[in-house]
Protein backbone atom coordinates (compact mmCIF):
# COMPACT_ATOMS: atom_id res chain seq x y z
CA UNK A 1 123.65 146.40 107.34
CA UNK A 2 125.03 143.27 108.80
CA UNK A 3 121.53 141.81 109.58
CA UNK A 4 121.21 141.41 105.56
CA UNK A 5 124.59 139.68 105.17
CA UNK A 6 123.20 137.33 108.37
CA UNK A 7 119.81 136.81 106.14
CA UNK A 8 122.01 135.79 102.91
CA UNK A 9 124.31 134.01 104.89
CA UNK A 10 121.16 131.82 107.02
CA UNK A 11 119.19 131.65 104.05
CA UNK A 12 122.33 129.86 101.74
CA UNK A 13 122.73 127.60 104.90
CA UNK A 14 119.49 126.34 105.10
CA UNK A 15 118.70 125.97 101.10
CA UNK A 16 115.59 128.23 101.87
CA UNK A 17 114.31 130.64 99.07
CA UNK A 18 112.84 134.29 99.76
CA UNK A 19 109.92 135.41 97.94
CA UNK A 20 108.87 138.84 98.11
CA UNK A 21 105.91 140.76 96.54
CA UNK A 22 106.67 144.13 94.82
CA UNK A 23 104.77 145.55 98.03
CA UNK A 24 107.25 144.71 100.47
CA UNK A 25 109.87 147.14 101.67
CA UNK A 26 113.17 147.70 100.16
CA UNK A 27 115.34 146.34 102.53
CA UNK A 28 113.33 142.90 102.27
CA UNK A 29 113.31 143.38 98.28
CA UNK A 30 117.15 143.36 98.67
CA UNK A 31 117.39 140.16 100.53
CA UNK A 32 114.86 138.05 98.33
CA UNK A 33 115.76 135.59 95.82
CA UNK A 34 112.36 136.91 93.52
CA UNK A 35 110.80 139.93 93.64
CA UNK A 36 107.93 139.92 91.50
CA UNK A 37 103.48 139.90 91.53
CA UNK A 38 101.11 136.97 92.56
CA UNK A 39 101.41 135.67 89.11
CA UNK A 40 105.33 135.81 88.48
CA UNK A 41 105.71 134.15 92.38
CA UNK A 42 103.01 131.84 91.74
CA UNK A 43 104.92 130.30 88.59
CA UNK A 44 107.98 130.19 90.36
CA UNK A 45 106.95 128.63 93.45
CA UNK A 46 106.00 125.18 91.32
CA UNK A 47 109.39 125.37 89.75
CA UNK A 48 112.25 126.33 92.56
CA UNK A 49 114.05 123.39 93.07
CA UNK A 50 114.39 124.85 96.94
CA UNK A 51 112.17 122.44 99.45
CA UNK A 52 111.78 125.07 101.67
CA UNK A 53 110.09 128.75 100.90
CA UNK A 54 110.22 131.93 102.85
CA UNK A 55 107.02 134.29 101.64
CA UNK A 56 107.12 137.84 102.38
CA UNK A 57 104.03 139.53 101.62
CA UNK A 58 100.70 138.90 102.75
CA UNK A 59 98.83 135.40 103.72
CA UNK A 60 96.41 134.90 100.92
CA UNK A 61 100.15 134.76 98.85
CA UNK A 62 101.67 132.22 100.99
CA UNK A 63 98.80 129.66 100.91
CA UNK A 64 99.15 129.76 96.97
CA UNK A 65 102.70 128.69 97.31
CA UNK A 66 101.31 125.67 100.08
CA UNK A 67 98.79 124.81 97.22
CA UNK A 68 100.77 124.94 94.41
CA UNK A 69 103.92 122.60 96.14
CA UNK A 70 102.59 120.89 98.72
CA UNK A 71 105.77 119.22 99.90
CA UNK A 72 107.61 122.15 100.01
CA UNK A 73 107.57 123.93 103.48
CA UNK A 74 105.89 127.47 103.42
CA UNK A 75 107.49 129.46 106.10
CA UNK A 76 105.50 133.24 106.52
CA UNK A 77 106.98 135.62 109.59
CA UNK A 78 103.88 137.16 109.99
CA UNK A 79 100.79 135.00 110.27
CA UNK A 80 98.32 138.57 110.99
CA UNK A 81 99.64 140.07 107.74
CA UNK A 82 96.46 139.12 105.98
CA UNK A 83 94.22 141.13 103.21
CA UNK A 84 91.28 142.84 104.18
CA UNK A 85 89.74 142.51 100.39
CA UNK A 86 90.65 138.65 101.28
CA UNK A 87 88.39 139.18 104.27
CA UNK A 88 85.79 140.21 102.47
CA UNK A 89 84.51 137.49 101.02
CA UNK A 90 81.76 135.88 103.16
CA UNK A 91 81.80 131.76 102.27
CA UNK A 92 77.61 131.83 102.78
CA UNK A 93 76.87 134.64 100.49
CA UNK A 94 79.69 133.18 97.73
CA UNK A 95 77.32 130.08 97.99
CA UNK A 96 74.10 131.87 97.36
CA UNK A 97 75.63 133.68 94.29
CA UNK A 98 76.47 130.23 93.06
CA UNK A 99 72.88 128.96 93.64
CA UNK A 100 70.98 132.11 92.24
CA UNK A 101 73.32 131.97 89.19
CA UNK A 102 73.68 128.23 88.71
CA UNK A 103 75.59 128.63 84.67
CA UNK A 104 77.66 130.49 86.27
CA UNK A 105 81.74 130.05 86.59
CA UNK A 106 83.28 131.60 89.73
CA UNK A 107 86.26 132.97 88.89
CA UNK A 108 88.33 133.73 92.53
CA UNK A 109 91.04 136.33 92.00
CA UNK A 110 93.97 134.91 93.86
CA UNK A 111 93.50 137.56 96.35
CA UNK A 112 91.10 135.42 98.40
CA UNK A 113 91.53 132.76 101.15
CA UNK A 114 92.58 128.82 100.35
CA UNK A 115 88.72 127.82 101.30
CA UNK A 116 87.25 130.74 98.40
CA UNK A 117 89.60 129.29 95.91
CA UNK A 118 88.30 125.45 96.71
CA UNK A 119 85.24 126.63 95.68
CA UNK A 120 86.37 128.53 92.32
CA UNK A 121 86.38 127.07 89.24
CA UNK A 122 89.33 128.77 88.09
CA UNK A 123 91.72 131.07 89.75
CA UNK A 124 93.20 134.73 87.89
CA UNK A 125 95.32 137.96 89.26
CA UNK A 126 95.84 141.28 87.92
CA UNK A 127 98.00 140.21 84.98
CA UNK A 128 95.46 137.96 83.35
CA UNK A 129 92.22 138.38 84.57
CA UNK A 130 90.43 139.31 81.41
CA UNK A 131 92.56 136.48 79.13
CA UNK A 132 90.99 133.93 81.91
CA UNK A 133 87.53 135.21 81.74
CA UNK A 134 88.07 135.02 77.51
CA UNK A 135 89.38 131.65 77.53
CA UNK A 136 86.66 129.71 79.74
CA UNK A 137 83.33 128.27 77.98
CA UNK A 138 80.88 130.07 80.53
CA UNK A 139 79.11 133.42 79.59
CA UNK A 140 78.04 133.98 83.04
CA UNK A 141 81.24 134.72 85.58
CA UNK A 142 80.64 135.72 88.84
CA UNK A 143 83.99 137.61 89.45
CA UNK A 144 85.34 138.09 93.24
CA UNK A 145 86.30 139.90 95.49
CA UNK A 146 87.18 143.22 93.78
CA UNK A 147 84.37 145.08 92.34
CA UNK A 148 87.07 147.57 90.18
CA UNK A 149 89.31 144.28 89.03
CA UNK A 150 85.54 143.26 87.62
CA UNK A 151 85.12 146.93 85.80
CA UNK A 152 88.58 145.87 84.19
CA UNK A 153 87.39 143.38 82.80
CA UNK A 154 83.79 143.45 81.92
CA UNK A 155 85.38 146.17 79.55
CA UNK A 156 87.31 143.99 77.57
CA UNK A 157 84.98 140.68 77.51
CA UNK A 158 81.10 140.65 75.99
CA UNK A 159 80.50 138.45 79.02
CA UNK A 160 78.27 138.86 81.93
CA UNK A 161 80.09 139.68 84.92
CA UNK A 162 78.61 139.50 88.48
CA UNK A 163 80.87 141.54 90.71
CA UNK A 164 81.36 140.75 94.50
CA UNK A 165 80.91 143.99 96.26
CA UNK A 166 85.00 143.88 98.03
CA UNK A 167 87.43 146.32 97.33
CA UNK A 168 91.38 146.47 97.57
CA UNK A 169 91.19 149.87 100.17
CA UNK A 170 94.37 150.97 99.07
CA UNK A 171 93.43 151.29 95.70
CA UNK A 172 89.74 152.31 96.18
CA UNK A 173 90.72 155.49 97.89
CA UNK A 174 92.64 156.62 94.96
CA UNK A 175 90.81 160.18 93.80
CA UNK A 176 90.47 162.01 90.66
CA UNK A 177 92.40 165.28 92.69
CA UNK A 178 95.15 162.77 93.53
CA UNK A 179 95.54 162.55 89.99
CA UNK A 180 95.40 165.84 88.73
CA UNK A 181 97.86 167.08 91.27
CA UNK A 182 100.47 164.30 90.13
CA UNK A 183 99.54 165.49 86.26
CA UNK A 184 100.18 168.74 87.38
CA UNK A 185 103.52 168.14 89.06
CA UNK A 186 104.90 166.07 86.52
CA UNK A 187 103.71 166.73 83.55
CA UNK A 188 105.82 164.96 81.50
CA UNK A 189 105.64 161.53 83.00
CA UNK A 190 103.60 158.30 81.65
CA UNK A 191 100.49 157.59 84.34
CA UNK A 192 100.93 153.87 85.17
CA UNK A 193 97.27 152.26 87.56
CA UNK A 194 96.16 149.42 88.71
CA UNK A 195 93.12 147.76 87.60
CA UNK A 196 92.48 147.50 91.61
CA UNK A 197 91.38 151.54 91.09
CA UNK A 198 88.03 152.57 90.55
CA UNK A 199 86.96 152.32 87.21
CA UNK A 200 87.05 156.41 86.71
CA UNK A 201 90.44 156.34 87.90
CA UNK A 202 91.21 153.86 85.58
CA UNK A 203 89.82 155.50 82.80
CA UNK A 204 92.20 158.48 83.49
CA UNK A 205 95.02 156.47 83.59
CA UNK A 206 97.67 156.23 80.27
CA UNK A 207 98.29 152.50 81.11
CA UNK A 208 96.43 150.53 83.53
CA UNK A 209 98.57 147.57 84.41
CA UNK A 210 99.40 144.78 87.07
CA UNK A 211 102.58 145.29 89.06
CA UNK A 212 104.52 142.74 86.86
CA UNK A 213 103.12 144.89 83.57
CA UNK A 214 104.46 148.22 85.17
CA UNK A 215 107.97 146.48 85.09
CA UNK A 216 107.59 145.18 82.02
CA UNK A 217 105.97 148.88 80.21
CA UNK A 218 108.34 150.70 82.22
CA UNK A 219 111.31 148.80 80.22
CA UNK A 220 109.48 148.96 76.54
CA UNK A 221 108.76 152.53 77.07
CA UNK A 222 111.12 155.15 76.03
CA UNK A 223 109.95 157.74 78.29
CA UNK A 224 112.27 158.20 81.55
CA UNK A 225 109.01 159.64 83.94
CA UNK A 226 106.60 157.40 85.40
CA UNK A 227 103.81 158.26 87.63
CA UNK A 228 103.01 154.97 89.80
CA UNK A 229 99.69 154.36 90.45
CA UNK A 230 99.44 151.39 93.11
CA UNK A 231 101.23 150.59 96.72
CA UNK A 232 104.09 152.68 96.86
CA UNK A 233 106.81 149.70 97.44
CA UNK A 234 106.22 149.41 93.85
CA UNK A 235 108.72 152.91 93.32
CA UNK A 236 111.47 151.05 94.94
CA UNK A 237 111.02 148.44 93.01
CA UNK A 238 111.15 150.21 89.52
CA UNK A 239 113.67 152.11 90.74
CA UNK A 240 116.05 149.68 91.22
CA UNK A 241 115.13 147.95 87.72
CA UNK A 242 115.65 151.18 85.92
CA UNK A 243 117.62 152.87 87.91
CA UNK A 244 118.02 155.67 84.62
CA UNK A 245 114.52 156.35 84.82
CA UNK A 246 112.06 158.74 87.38
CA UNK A 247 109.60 157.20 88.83
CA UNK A 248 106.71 158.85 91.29
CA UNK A 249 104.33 157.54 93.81
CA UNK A 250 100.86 158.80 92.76
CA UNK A 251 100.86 160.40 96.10
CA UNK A 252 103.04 160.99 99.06
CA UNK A 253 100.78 162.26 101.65
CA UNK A 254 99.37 159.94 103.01
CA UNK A 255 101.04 157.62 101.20
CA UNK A 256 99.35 154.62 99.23
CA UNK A 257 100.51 152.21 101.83
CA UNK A 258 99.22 148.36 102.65
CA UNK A 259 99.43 148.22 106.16
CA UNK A 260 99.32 144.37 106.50
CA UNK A 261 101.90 144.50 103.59
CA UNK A 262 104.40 146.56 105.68
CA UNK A 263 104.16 144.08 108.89
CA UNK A 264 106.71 142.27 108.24
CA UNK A 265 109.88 143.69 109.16
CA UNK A 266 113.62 143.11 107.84
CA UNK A 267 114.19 141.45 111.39
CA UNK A 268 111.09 139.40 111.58
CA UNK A 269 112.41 137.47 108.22
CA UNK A 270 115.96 137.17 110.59
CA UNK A 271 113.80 135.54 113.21
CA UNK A 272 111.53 132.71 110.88
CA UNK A 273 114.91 132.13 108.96
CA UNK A 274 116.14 130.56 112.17
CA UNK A 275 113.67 128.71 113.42
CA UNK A 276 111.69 127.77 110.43
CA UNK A 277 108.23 128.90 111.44
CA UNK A 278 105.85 129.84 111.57
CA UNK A 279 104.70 127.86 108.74
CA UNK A 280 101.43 127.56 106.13
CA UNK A 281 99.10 124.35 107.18
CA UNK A 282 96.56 123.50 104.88
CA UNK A 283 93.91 121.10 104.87
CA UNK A 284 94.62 118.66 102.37
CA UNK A 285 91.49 118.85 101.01
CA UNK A 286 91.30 122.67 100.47
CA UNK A 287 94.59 121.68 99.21
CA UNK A 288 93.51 119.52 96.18
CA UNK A 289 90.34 122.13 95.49
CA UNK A 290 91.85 125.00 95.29
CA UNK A 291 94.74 123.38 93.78
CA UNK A 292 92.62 122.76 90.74
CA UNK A 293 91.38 126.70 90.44
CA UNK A 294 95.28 127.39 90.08
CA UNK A 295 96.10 125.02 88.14
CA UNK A 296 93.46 125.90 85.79
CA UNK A 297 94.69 129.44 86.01
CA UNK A 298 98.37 128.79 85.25
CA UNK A 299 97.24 126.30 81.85
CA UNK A 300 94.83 129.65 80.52
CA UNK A 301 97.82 132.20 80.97
């Protein structure tokens, strides 16, 4: 397609960097500099040498790279392409939590907005959630947004968790028939979920894994099926890694798809290549609070 060898050919011109989450589509995998999960892109975005940053995926992802280098300019095509889980978290009720449970550390999963994050004391994703709850001083944790991420990880910690009541609905609609039919189908093949699932879901799962640990267990693993239980851009994404291997989405129809995810388009990254915008402001002093919830994050993992 000659509107990818304009995107490698703009972005080389420029000196600006593509990120991509494992969500996006293909064709936008193929033009990014680093595919990866919030945790892999958030390391990387503090250590590109690039000044300028081009973030497909969704917002919540963007303002981590803003937080995390400051001076470097945060382009995002598609300011709506937001997270409804994100959404969920109203800043009132987050403070009354805090008040009713005063010992209490907040821990923000990064899958929340710049302004929950500034008032987190530390910051986790998928990949490390229950390491960071393990590593901090506080037996209390109020854990938020996603009620199943919380399941995850009151399992493997003798702390008390206090779940937010938010859900990732992509995940959450993920069924115990949507499993057995996949079993069923492919018998053979290694049952990879998310921790974003309910927690019976989980439960039926052979490995329940970030993104960035589906990549990594799909590699270790010498089993050539894979059933893939999260957002299906995920497939392409293992497929292209292990290209040897089958890999599966959970389910087809409908498919496990994150609509604000899929918003940006192939041509939209084209159109904020040129022009440089739109771009991630932040408030300086969200900047320097929620900077401090990250930073925590990235010293604990």
């Amino acid at each position: 397609m000659y509107i990818k060898e304009d995107i490698i050919r703009l972005k080389k011109r420029k000196g600006i960097t593509i990120f991509c989450h494992n969500y996006q589509t293909g064709d936008i995998q193929d033009i990014s500099d680093f595919v990866g999960d919030s945790l892999e892109l958030s390391k990387k975005a503090q250590r590109v040498e690039s000044s300028k940053i081009l973030f497909a995926g969704v917002r919540f992802m963007a303002e981590t790279a803003k937080i995390l280098s400051p001076m470097k300019k945060i382009i995002f095509p598609i300011m709506e392409a937001g997270c409804e889980m994100a959404d969920m978290v109203d800043i009132d009720l987050l403070r009354k939590m805090k008040k009713e449970n005063p010992n209490a550390a907040v821990v923000a999963y990064v899958n929340t907005t710049a302004e929950v994050k500034s008032l987190s004391d530390v910051c986790c994703t998928s990949a490390n959630a229950a390491k960071i709850v393990n590593s901090i001083k506080e037996n209390e944790i109020i854990f938020l947004p996603d009620k199943n991420l919380a399941s995850f990880v009151k399992r493997q910690t003798n702390k008390k968790i206090i779940p937010y009541n938010g859900w990732c609905y992509v995940h959450d609609q993920i069924n115990e028939n949507d499993i057995l039919r996949a079993r069923e189908k492919h018998a053979n093949a290694v049952l990879f979920i998310h921790p974003e699932a309910r927690e019976n879901i989980q439960l039926m799962a052979d490995y329940v894994l970030s993104t960035g640990g589906m990549v990594k267990k799909a590699g270790e693993l010498k089993a050539n099926e894979f059933i893939v239980g999260t957002e299906e851009g995920m497939v392409y994404r293992l497929k292209k890694l292990y290209p040897s291997k089958d890999f599966y989405s959970l389910r087809e129809k409908p498919p496990l798809r994150c609509v604000n995810m899929k918003k940006t388009k192939i041509d939209d990254i084209k159109i904020s290549l040129e022009n440089e915008e739109p771009e991630i402001i932040l408030n300086s002093k969200i900047i320097e609070l929620a900077g401090k919830a990250i930073e925590r994050m990235l010293i604990l993992s």
